[in-house]
PDB file of N, CA and C in Angstrom:
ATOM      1  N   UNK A   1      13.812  -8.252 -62.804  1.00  0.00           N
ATOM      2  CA  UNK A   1      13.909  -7.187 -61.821  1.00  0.00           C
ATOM      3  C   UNK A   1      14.997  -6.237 -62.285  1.00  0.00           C
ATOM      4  N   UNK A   2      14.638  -5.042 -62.228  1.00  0.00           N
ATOM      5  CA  UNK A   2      15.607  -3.631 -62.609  1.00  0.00           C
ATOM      6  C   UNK A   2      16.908  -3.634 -61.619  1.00  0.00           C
ATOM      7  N   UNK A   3      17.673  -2.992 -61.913  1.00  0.00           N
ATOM      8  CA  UNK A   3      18.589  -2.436 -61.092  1.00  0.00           C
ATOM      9  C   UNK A   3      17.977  -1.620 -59.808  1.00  0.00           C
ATOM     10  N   UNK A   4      17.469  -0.574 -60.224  1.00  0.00           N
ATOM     11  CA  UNK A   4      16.913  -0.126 -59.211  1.00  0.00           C
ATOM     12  C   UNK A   4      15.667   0.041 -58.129  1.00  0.00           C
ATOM     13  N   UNK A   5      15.158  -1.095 -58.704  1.00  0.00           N
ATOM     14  CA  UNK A   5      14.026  -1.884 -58.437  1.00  0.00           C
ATOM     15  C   UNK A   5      14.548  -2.482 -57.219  1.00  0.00           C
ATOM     16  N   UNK A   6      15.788  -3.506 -57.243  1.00  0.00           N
ATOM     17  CA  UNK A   6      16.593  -3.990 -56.448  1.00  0.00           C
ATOM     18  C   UNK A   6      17.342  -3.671 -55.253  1.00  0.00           C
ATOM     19  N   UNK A   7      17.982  -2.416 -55.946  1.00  0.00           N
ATOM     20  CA  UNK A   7      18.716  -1.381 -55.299  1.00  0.00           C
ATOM     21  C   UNK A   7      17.481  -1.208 -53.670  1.00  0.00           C
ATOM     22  N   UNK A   8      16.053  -0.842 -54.470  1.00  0.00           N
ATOM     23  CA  UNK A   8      15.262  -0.380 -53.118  1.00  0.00           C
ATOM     24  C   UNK A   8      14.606  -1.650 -51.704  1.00  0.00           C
ATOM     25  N   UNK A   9      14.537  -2.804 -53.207  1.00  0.00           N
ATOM     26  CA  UNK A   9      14.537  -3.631 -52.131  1.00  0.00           C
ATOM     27  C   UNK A   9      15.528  -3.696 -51.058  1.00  0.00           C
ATOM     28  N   UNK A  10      16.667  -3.695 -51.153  1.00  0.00           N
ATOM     29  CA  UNK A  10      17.551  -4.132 -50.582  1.00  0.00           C
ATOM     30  C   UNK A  10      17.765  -3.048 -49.629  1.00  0.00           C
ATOM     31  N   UNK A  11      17.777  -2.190 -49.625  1.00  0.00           N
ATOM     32  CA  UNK A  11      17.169  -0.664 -48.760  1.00  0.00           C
ATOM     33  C   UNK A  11      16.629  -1.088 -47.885  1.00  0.00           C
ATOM     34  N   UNK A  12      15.421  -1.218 -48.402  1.00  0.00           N
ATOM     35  CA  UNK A  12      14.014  -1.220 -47.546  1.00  0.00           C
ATOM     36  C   UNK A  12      14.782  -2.636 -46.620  1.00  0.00           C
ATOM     37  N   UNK A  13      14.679  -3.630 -47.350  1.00  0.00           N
ATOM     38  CA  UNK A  13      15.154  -4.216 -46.095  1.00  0.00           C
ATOM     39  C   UNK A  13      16.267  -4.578 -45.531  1.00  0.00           C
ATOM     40  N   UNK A  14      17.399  -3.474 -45.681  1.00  0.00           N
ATOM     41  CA  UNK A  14      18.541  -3.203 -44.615  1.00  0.00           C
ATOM     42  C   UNK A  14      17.482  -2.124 -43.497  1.00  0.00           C
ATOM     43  N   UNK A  15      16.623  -1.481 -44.099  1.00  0.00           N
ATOM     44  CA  UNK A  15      15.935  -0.656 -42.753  1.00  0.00           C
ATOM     45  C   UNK A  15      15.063  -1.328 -42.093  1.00  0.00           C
ATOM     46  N   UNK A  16      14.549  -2.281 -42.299  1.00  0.00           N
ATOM     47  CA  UNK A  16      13.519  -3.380 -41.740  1.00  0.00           C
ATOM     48  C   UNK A  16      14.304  -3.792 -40.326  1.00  0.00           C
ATOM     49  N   UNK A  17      16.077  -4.478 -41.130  1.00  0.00           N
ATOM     50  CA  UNK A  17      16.412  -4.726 -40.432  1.00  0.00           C
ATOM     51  C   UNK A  17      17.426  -4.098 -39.099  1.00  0.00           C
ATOM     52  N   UNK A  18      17.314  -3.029 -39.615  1.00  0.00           N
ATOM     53  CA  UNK A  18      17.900  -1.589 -38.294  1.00  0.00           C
ATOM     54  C   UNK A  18      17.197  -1.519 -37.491  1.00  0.00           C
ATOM     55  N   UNK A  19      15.806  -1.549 -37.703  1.00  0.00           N
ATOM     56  CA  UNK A  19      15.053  -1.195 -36.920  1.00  0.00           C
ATOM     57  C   UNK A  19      14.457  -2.199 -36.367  1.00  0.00           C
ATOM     58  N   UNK A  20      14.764  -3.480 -36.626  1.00  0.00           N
ATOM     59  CA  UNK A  20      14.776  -4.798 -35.484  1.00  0.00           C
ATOM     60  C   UNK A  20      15.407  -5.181 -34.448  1.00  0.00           C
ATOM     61  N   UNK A  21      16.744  -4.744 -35.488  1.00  0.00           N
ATOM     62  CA  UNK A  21      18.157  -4.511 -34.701  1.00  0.00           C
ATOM     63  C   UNK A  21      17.820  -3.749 -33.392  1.00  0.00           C
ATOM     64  N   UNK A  22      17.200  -2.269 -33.471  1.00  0.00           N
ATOM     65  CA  UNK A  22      16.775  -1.746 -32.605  1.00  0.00           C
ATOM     66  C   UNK A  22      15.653  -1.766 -31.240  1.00  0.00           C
ATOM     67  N   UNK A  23      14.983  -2.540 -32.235  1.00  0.00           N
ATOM     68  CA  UNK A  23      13.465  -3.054 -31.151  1.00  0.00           C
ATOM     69  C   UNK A  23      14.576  -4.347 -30.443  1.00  0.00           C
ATOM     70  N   UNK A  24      15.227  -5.028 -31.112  1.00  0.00           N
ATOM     71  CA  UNK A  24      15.837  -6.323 -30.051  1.00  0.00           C
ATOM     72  C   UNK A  24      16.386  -5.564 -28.770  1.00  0.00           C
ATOM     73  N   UNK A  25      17.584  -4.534 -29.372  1.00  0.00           N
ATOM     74  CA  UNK A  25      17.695  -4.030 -28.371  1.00  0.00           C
ATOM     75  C   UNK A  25      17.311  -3.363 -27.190  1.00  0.00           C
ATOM     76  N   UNK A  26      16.325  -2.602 -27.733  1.00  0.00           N
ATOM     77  CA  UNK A  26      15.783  -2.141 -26.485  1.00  0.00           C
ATOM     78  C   UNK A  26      14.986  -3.076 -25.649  1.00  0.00           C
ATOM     79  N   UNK A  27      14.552  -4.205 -26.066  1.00  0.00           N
ATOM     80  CA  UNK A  27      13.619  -5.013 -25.534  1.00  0.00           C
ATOM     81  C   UNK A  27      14.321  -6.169 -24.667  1.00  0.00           C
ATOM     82  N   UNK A  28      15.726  -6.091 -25.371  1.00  0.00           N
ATOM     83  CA  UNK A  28      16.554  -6.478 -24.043  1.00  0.00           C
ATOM     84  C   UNK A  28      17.490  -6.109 -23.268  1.00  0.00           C
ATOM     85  N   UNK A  29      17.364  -4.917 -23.611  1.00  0.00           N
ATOM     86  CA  UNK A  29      17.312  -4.034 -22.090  1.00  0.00           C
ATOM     87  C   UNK A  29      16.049  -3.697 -21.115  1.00  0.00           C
ATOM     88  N   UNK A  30      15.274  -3.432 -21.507  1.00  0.00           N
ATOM     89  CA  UNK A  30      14.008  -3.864 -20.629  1.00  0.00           C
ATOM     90  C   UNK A  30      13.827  -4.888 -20.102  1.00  0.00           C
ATOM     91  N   UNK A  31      14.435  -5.887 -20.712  1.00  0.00           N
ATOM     92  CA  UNK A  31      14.257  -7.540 -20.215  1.00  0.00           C
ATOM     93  C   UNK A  31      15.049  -7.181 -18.529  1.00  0.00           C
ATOM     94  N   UNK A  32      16.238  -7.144 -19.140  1.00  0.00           N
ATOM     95  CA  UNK A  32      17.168  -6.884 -18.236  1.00  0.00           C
ATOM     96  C   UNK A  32      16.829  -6.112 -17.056  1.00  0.00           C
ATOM     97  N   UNK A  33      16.227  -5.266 -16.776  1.00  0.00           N
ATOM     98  CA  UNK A  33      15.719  -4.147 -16.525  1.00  0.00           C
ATOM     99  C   UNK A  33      14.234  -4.943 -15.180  1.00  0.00           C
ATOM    100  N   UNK A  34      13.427  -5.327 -16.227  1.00  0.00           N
ATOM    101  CA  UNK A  34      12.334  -6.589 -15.612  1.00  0.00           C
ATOM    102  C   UNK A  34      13.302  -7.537 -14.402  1.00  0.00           C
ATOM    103  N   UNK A  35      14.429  -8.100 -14.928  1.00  0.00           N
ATOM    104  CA  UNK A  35      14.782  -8.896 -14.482  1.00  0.00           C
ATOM    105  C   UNK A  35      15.378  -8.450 -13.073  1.00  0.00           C
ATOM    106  N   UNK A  36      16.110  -7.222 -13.371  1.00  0.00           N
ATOM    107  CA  UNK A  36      16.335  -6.624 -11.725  1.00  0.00           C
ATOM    108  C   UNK A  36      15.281  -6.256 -10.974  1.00  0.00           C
ATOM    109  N   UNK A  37      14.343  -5.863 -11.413  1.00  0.00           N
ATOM    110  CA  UNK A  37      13.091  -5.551 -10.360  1.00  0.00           C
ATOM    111  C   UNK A  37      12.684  -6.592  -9.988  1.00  0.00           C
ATOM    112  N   UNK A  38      12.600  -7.590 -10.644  1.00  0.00           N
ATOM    113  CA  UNK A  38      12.109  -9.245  -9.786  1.00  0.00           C
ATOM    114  C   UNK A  38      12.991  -9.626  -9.261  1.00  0.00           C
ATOM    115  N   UNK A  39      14.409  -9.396  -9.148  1.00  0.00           N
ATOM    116  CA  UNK A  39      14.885  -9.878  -8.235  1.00  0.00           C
ATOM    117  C   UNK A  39      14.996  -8.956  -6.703  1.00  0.00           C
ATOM    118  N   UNK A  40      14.571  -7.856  -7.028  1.00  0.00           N
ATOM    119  CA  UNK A  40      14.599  -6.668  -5.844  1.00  0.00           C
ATOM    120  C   UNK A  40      13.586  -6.956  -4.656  1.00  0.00           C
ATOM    121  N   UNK A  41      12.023  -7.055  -5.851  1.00  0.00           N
ATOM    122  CA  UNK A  41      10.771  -7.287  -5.364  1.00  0.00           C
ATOM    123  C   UNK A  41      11.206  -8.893  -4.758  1.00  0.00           C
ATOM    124  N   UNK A  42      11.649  -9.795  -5.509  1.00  0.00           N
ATOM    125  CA  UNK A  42      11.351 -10.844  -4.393  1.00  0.00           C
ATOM    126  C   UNK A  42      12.260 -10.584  -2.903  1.00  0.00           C
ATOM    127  N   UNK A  43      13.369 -10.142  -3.358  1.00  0.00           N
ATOM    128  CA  UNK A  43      14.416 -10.264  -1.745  1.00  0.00           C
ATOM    129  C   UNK A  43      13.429  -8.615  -0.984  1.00  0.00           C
ATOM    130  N   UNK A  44      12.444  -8.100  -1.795  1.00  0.00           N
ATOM    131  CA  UNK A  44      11.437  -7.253  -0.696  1.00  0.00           C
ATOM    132  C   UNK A  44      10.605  -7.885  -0.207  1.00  0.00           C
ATOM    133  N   UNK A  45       9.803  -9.204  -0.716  1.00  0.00           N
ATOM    134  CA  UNK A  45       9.101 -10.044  -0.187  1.00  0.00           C
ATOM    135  C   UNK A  45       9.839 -11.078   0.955  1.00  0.00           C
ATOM    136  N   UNK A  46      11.162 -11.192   0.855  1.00  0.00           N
ATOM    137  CA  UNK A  46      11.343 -12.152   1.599  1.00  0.00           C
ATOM    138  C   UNK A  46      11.613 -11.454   3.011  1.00  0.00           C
ATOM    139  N   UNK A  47      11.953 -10.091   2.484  1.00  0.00           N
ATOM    140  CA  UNK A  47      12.059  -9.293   4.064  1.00  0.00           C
ATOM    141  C   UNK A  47      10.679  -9.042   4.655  1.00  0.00           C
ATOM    142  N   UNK A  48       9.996  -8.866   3.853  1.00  0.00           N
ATOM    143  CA  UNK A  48       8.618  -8.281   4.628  1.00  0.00           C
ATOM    144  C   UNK A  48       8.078  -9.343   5.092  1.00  0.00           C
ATOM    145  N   UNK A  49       8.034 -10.780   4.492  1.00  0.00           N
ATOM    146  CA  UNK A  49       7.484 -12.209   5.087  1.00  0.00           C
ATOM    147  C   UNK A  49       8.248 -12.392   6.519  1.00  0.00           C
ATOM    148  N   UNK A  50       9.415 -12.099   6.655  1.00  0.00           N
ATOM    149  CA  UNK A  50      10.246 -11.973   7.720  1.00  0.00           C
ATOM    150  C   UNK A  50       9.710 -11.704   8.816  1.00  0.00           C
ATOM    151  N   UNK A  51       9.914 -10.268   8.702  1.00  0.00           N
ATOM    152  CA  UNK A  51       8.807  -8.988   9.020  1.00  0.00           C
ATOM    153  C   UNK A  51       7.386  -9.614   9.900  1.00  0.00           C
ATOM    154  N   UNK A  52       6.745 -10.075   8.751  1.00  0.00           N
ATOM    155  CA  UNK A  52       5.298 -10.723   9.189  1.00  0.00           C
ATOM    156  C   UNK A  52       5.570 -11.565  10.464  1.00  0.00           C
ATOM    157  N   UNK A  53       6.346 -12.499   9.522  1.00  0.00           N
ATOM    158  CA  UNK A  53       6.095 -13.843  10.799  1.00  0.00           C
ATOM    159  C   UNK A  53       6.794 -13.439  12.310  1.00  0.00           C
ATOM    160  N   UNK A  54       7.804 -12.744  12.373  1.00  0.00           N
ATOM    161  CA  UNK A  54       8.472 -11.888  13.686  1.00  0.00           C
ATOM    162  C   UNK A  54       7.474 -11.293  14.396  1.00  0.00           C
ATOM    163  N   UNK A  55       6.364 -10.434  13.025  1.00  0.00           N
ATOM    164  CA  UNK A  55       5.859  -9.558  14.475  1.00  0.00           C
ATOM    165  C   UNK A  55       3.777 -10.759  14.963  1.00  0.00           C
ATOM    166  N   UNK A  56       3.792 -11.756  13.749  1.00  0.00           N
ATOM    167  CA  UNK A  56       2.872 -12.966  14.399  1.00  0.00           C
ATOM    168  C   UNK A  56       3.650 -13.263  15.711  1.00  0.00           C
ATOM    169  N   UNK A  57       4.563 -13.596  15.673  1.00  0.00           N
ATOM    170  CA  UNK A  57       5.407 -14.477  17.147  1.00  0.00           C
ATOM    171  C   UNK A  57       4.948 -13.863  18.155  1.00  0.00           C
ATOM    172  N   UNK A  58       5.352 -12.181  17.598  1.00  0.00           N
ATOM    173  CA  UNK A  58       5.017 -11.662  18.983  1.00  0.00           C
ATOM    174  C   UNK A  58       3.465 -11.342  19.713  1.00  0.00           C
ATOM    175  N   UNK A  59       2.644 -11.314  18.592  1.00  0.00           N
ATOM    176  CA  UNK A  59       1.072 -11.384  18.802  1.00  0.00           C
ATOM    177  C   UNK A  59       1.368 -12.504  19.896  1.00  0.00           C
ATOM    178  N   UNK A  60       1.313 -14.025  18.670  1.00  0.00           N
ATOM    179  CA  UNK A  60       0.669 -14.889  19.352  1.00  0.00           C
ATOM    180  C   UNK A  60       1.519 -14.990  21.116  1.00  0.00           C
ATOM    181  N   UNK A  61       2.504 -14.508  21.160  1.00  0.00           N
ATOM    182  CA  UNK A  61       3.067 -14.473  22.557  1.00  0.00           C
ATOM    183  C   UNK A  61       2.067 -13.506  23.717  1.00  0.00           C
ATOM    184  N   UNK A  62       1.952 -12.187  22.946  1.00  0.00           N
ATOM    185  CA  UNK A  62       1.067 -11.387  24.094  1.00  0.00           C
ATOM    186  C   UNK A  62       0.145 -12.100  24.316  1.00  0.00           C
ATOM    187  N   UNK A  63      -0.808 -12.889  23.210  1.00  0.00           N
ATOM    188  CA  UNK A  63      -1.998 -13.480  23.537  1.00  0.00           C
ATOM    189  C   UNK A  63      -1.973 -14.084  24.678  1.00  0.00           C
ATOM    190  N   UNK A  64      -0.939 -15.351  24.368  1.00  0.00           N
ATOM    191  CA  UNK A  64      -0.695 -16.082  25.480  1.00  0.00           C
ATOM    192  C   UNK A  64      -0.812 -16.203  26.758  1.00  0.00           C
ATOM    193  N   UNK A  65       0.596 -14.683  26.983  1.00  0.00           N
ATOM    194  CA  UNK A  65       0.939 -13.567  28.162  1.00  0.00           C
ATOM    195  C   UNK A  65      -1.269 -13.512  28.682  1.00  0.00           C
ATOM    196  N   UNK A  66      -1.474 -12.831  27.984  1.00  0.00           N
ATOM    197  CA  UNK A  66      -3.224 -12.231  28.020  1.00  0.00           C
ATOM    198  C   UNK A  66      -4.131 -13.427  28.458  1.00  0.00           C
ATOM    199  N   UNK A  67      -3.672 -14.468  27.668  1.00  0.00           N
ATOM    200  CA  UNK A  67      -4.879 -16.055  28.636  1.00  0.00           C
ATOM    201  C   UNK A  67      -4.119 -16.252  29.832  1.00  0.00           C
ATOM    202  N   UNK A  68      -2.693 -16.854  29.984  1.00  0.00           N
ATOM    203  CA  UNK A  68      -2.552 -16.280  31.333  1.00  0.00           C
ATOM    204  C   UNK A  68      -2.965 -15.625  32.438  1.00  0.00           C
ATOM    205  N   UNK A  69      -3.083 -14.624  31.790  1.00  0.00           N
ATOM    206  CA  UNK A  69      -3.679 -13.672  32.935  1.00  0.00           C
ATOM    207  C   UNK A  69      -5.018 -13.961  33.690  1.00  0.00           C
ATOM    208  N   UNK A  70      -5.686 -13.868  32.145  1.00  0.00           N
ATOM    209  CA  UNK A  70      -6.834 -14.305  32.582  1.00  0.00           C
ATOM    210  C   UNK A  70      -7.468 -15.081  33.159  1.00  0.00           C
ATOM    211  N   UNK A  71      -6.362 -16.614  33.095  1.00  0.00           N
ATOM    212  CA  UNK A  71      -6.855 -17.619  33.835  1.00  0.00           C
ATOM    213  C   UNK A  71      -6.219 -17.385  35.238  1.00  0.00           C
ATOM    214  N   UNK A  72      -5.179 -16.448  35.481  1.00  0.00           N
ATOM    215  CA  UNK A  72      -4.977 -16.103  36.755  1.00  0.00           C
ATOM    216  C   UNK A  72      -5.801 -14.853  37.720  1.00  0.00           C
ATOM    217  N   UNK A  73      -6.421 -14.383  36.573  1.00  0.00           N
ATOM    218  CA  UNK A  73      -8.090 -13.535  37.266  1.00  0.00           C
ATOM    219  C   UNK A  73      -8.840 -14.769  38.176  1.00  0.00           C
ATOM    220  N   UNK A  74      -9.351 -15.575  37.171  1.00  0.00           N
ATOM    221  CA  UNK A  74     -10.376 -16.473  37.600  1.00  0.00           C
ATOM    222  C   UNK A  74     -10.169 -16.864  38.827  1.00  0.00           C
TER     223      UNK A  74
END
């Protein structure tokens, strides 16, 4: 192998590796990035499940309130 035969290998892959260097990085910052939105989205799920089951309670309560009644029609 030449001198400068060498010379380019060694180039080429110091740029191979810049630009891994680079894809790592950005890819974990995106990670990072992923990782706050799943934690956002779940504590949004746990409010809205909240949410749900609060305003079931209150259904199944009017219902209730509503057979009541009804059996006090009869």
């Amino acid at each position: 192998m030449t001198g400068p035969d060498h010379a380019q290998q060694i180039q080429a892959l110091a740029q191979r590796l810049d630009r891994l260097l680079e894809a790592t990085g950005r890819l974990a910052a995106e990670n990072r990035e992923l990782k706050r939105q799943l934690l956002e989205l779940g504590a949004e799920r746990d409010r809205l499940q909240g949410k749900n089951e609060l305003a079931r309670g209150r259904v199944e309560a009017m219902l209730g309130r509503l057979d009541l009644l009804e059996r006090n029609d009869d």
